[in-house]
PDB file of N, CA and C in Angstrom:
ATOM      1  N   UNK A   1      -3.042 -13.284   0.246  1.00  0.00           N
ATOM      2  CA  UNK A   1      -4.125 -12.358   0.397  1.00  0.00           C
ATOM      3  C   UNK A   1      -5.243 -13.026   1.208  1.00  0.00           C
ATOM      4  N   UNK A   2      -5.521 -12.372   2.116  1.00  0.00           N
ATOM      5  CA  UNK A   2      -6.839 -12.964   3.261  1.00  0.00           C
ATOM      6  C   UNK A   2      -8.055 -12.651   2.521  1.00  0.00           C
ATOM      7  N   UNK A   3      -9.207 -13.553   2.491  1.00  0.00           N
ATOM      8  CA  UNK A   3     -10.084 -13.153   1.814  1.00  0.00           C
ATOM      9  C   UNK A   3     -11.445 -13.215   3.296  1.00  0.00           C
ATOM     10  N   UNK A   4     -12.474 -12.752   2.659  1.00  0.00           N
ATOM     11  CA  UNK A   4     -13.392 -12.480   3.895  1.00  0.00           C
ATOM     12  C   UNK A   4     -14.677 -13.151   3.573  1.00  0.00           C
ATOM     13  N   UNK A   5     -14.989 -14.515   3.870  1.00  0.00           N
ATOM     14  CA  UNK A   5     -16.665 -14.775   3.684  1.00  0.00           C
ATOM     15  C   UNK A   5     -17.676 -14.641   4.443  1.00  0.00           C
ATOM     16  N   UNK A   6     -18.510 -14.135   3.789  1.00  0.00           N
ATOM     17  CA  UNK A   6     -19.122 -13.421   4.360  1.00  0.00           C
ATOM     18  C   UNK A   6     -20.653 -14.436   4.925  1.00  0.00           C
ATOM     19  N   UNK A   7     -20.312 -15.693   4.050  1.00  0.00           N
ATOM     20  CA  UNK A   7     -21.269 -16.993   4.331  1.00  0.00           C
ATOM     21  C   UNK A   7     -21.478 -17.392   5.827  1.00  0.00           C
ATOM     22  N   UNK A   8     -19.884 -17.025   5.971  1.00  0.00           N
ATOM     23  CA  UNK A   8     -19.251 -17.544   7.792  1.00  0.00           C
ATOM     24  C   UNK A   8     -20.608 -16.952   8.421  1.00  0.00           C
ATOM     25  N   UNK A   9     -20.792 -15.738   8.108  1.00  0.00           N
ATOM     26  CA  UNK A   9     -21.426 -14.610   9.274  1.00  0.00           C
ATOM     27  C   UNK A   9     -22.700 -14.678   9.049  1.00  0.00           C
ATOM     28  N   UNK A  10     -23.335 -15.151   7.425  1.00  0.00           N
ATOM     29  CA  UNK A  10     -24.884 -14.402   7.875  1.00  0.00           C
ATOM     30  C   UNK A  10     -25.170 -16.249   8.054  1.00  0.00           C
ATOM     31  N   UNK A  11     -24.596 -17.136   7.956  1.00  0.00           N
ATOM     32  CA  UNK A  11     -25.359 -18.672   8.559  1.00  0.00           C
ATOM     33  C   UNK A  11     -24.824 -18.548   9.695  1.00  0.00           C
ATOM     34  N   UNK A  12     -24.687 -17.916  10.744  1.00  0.00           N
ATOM     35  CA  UNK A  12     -24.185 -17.926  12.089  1.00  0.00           C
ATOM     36  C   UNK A  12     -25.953 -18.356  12.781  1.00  0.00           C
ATOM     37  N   UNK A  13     -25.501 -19.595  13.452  1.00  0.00           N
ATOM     38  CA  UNK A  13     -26.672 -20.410  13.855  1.00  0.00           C
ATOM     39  C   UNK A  13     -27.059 -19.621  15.174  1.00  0.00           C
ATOM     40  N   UNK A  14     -26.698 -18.105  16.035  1.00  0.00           N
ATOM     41  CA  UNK A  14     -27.309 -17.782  16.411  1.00  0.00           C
ATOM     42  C   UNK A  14     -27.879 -16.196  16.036  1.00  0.00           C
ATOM     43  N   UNK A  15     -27.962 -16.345  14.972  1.00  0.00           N
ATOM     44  CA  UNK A  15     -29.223 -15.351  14.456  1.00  0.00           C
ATOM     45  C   UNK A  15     -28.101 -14.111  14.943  1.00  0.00           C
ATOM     46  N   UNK A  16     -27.425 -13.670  15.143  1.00  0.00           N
ATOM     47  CA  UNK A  16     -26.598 -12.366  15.444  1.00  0.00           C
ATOM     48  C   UNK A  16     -26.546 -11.535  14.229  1.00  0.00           C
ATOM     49  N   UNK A  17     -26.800  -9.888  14.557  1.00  0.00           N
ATOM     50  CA  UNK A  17     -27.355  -9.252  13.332  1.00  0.00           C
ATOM     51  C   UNK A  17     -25.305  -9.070  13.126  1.00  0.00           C
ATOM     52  N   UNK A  18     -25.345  -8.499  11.671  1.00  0.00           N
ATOM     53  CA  UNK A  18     -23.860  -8.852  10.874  1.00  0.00           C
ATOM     54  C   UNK A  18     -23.329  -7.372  11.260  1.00  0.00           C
ATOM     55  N   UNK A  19     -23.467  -6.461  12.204  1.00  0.00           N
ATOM     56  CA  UNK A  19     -23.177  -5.304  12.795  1.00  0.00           C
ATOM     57  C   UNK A  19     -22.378  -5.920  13.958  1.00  0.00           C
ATOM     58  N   UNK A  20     -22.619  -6.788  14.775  1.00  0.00           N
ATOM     59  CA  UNK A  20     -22.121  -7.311  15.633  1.00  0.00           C
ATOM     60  C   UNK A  20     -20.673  -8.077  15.316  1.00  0.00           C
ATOM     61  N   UNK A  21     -20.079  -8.145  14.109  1.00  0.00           N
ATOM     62  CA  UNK A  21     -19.040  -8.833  13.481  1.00  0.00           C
ATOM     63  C   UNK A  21     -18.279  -7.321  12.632  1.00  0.00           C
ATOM     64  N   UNK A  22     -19.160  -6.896  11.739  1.00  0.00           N
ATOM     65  CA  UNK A  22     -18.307  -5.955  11.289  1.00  0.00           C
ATOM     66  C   UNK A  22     -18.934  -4.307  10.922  1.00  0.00           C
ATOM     67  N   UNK A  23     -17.901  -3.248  10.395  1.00  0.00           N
ATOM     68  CA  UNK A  23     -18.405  -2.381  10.409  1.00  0.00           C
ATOM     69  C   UNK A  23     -17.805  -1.833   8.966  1.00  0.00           C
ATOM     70  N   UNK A  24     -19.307  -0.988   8.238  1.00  0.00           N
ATOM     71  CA  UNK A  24     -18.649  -1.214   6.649  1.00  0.00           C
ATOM     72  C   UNK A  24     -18.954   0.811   7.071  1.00  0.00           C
ATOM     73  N   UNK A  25     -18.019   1.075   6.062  1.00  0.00           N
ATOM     74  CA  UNK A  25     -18.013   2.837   5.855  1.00  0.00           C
ATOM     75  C   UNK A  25     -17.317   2.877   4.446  1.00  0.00           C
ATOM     76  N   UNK A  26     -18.258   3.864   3.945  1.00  0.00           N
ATOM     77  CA  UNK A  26     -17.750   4.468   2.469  1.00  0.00           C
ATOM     78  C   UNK A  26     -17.372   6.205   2.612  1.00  0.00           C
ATOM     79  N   UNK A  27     -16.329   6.658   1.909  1.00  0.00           N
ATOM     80  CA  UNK A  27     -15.971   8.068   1.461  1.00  0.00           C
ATOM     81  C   UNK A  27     -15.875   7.803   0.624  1.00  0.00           C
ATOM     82  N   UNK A  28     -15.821   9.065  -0.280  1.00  0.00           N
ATOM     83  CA  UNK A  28     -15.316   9.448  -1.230  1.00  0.00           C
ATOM     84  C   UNK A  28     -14.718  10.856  -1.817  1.00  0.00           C
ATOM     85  N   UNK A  29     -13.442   9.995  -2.789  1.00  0.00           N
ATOM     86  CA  UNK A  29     -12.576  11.480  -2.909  1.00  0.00           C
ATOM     87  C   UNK A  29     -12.831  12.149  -4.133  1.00  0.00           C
ATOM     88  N   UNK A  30     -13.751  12.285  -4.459  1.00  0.00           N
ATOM     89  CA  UNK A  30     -14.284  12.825  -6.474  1.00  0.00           C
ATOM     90  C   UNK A  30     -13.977  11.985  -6.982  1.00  0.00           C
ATOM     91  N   UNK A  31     -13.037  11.086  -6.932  1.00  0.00           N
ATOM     92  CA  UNK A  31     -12.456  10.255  -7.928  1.00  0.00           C
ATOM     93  C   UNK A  31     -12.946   9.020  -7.939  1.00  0.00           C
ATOM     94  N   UNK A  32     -13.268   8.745  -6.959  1.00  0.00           N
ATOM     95  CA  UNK A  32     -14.310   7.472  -6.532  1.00  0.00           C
ATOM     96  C   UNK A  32     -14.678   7.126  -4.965  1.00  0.00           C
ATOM     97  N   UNK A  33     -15.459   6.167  -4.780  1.00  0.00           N
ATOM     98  CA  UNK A  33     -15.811   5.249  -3.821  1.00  0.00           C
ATOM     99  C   UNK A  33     -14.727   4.317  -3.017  1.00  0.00           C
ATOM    100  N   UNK A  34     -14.791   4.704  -1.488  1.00  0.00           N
ATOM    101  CA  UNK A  34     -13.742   3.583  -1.378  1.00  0.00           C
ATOM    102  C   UNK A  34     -14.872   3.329   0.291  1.00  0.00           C
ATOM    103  N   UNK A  35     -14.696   1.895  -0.194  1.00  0.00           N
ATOM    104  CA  UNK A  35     -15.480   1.027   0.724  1.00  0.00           C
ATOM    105  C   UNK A  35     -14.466   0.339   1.933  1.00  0.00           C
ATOM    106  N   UNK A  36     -14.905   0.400   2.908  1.00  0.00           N
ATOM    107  CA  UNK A  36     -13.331   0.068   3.849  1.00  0.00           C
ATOM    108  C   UNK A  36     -15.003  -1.043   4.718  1.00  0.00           C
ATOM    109  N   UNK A  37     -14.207  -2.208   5.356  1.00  0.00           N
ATOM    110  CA  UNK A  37     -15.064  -3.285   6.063  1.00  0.00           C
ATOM    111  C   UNK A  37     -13.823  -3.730   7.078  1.00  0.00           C
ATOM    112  N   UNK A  38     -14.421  -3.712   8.337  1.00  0.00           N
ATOM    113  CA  UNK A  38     -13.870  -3.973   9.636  1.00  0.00           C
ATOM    114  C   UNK A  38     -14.418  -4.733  10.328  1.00  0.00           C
ATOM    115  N   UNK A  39     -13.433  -6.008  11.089  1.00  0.00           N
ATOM    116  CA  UNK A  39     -14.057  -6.633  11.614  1.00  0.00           C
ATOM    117  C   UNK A  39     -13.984  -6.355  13.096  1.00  0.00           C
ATOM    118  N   UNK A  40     -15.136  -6.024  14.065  1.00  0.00           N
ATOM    119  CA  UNK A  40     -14.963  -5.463  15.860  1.00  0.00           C
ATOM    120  C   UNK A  40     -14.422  -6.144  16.431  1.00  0.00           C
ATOM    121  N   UNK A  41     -13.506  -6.603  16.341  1.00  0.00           N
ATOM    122  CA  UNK A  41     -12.688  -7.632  17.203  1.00  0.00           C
ATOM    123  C   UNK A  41     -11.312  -6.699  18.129  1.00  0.00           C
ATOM    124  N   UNK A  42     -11.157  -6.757  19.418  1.00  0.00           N
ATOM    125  CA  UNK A  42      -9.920  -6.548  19.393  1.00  0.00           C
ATOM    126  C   UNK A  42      -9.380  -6.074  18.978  1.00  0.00           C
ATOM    127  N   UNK A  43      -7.989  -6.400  17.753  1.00  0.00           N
ATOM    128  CA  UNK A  43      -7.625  -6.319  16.544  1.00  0.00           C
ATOM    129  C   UNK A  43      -8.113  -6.549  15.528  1.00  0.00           C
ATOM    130  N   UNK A  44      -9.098  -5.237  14.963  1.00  0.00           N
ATOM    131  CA  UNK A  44      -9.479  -5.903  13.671  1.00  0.00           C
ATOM    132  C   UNK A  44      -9.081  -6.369  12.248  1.00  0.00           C
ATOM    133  N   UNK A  45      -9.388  -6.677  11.641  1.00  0.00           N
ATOM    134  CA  UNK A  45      -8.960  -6.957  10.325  1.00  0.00           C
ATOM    135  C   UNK A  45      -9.579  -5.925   9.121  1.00  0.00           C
ATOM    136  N   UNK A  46      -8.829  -5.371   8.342  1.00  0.00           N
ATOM    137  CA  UNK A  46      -9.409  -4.032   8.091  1.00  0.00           C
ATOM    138  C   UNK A  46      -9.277  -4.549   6.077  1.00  0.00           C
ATOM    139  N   UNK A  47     -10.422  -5.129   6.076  1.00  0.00           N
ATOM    140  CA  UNK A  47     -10.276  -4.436   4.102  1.00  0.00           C
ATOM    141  C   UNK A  47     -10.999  -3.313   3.312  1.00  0.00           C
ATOM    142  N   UNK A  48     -10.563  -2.757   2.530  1.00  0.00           N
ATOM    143  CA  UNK A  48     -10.716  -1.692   1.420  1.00  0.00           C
ATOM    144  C   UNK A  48     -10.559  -2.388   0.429  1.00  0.00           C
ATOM    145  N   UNK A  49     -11.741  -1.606  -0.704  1.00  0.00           N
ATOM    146  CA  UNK A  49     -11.657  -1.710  -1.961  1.00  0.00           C
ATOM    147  C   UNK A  49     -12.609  -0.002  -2.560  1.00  0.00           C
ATOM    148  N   UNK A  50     -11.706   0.018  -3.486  1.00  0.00           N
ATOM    149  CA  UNK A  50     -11.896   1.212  -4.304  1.00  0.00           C
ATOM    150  C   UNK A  50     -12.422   1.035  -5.727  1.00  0.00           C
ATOM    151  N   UNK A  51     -14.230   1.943  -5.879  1.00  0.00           N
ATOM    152  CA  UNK A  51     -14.364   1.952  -6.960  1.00  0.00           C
ATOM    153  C   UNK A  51     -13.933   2.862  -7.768  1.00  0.00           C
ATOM    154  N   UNK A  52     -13.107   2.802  -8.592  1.00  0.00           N
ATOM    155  CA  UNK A  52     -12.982   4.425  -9.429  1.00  0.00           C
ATOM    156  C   UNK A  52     -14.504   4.945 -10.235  1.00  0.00           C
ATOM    157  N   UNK A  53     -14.292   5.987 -10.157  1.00  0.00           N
ATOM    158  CA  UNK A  53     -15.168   6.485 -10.794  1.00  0.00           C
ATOM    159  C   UNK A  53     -17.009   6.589 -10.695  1.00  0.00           C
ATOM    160  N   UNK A  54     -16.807   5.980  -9.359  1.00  0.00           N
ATOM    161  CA  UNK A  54     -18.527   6.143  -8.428  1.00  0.00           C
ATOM    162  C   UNK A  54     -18.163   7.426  -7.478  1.00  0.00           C
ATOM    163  N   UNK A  55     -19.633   7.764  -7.631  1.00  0.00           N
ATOM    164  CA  UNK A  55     -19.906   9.208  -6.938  1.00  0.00           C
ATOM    165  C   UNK A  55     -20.407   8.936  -5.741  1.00  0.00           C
ATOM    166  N   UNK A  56     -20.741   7.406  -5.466  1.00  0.00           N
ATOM    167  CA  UNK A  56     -21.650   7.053  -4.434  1.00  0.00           C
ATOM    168  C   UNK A  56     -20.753   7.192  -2.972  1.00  0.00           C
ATOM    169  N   UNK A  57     -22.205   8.076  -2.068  1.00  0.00           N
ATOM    170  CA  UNK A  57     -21.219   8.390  -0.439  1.00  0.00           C
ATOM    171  C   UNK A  57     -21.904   7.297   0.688  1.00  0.00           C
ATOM    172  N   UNK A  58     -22.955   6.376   0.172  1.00  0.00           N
ATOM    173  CA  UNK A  58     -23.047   5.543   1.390  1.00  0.00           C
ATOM    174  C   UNK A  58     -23.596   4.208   0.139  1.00  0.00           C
ATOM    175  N   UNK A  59     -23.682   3.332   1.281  1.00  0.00           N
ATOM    176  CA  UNK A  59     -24.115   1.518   0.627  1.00  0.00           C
ATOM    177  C   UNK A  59     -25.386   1.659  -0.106  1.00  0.00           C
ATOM    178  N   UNK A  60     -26.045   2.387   0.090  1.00  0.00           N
ATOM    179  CA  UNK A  60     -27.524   2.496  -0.599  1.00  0.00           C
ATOM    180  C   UNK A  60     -27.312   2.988  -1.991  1.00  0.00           C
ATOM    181  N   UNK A  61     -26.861   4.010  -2.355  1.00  0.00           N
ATOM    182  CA  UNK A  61     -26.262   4.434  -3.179  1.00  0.00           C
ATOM    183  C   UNK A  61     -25.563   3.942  -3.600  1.00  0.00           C
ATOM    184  N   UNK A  62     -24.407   3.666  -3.519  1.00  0.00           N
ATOM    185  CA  UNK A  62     -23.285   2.276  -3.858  1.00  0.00           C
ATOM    186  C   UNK A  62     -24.056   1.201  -4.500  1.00  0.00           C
ATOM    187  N   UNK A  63     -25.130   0.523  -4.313  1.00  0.00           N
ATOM    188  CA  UNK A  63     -25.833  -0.468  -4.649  1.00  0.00           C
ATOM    189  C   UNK A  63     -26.855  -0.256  -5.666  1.00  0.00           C
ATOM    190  N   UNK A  64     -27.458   0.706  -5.334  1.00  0.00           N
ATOM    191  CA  UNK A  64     -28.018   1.048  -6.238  1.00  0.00           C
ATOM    192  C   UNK A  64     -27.808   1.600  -7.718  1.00  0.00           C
ATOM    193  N   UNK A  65     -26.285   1.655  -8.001  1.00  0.00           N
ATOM    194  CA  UNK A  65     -25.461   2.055  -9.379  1.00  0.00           C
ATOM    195  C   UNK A  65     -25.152   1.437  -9.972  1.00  0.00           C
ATOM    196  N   UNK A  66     -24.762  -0.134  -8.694  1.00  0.00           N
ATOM    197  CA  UNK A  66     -24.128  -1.239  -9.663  1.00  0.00           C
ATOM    198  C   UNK A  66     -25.063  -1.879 -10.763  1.00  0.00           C
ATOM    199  N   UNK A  67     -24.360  -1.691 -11.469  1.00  0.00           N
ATOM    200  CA  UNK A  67     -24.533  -2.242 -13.097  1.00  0.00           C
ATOM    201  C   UNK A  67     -25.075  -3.659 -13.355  1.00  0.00           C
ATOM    202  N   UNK A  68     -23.751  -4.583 -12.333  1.00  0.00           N
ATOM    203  CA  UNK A  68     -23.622  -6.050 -12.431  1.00  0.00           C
ATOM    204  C   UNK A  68     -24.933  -6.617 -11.349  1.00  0.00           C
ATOM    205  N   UNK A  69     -25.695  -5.561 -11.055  1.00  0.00           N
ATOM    206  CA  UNK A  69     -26.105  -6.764  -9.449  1.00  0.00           C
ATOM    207  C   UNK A  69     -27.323  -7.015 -10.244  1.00  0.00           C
ATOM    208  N   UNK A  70     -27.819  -7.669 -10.232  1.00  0.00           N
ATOM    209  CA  UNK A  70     -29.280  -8.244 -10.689  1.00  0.00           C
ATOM    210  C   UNK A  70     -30.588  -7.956  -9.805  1.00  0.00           C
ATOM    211  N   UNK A  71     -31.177  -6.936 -10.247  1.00  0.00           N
ATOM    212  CA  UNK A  71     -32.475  -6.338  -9.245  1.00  0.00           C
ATOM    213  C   UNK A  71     -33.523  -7.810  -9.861  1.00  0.00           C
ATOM    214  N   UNK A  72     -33.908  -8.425 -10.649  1.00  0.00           N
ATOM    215  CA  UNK A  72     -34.882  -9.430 -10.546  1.00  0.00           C
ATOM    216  C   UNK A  72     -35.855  -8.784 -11.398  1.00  0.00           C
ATOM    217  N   UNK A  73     -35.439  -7.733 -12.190  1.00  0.00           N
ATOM    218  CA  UNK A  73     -36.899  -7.400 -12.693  1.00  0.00           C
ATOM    219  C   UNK A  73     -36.448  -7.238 -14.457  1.00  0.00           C
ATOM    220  N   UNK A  74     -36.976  -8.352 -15.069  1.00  0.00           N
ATOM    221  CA  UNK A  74     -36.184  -8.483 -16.338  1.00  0.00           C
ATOM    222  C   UNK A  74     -37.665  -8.419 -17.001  1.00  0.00           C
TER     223      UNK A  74
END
């Protein structure tokens, strides 16, 4: 399984915004969220992951549901 870090891209020592590497899009089918991330290359490299059971139709939303992420305000 190829995994994708994402460390590679945002310490890229020339400041290149992370649009220039990849391209993230969410749908959804009622049933959930499915997040697909592409990298603009040529041939890209294409991963998906599926949340079940999120209603969320873009990253703002998506982020803003998660449970696990830690907003800082305890």
């Amino acid at each position: 399984m190829k995994t994708l870090d994402l460390n590679d891209l945002l310490l890229d020592e020339n400041n290149d915004a992370l649009s220039d590497y990849l391209r993230v899009s969410i749908s959804n089918d009622g049933n959930g969220a499915t997040v697909t991330v592409s990298t603009v290359d040529e041939h890209p490299v294409v991963y998906t992951s599926v949340f079940h059971g999120s209603t969320a139709t873009d990253l703002a939303e998506m982020l803003a549901s998660c449970e696990h992420l830690d907003s800082g305000n305890h």
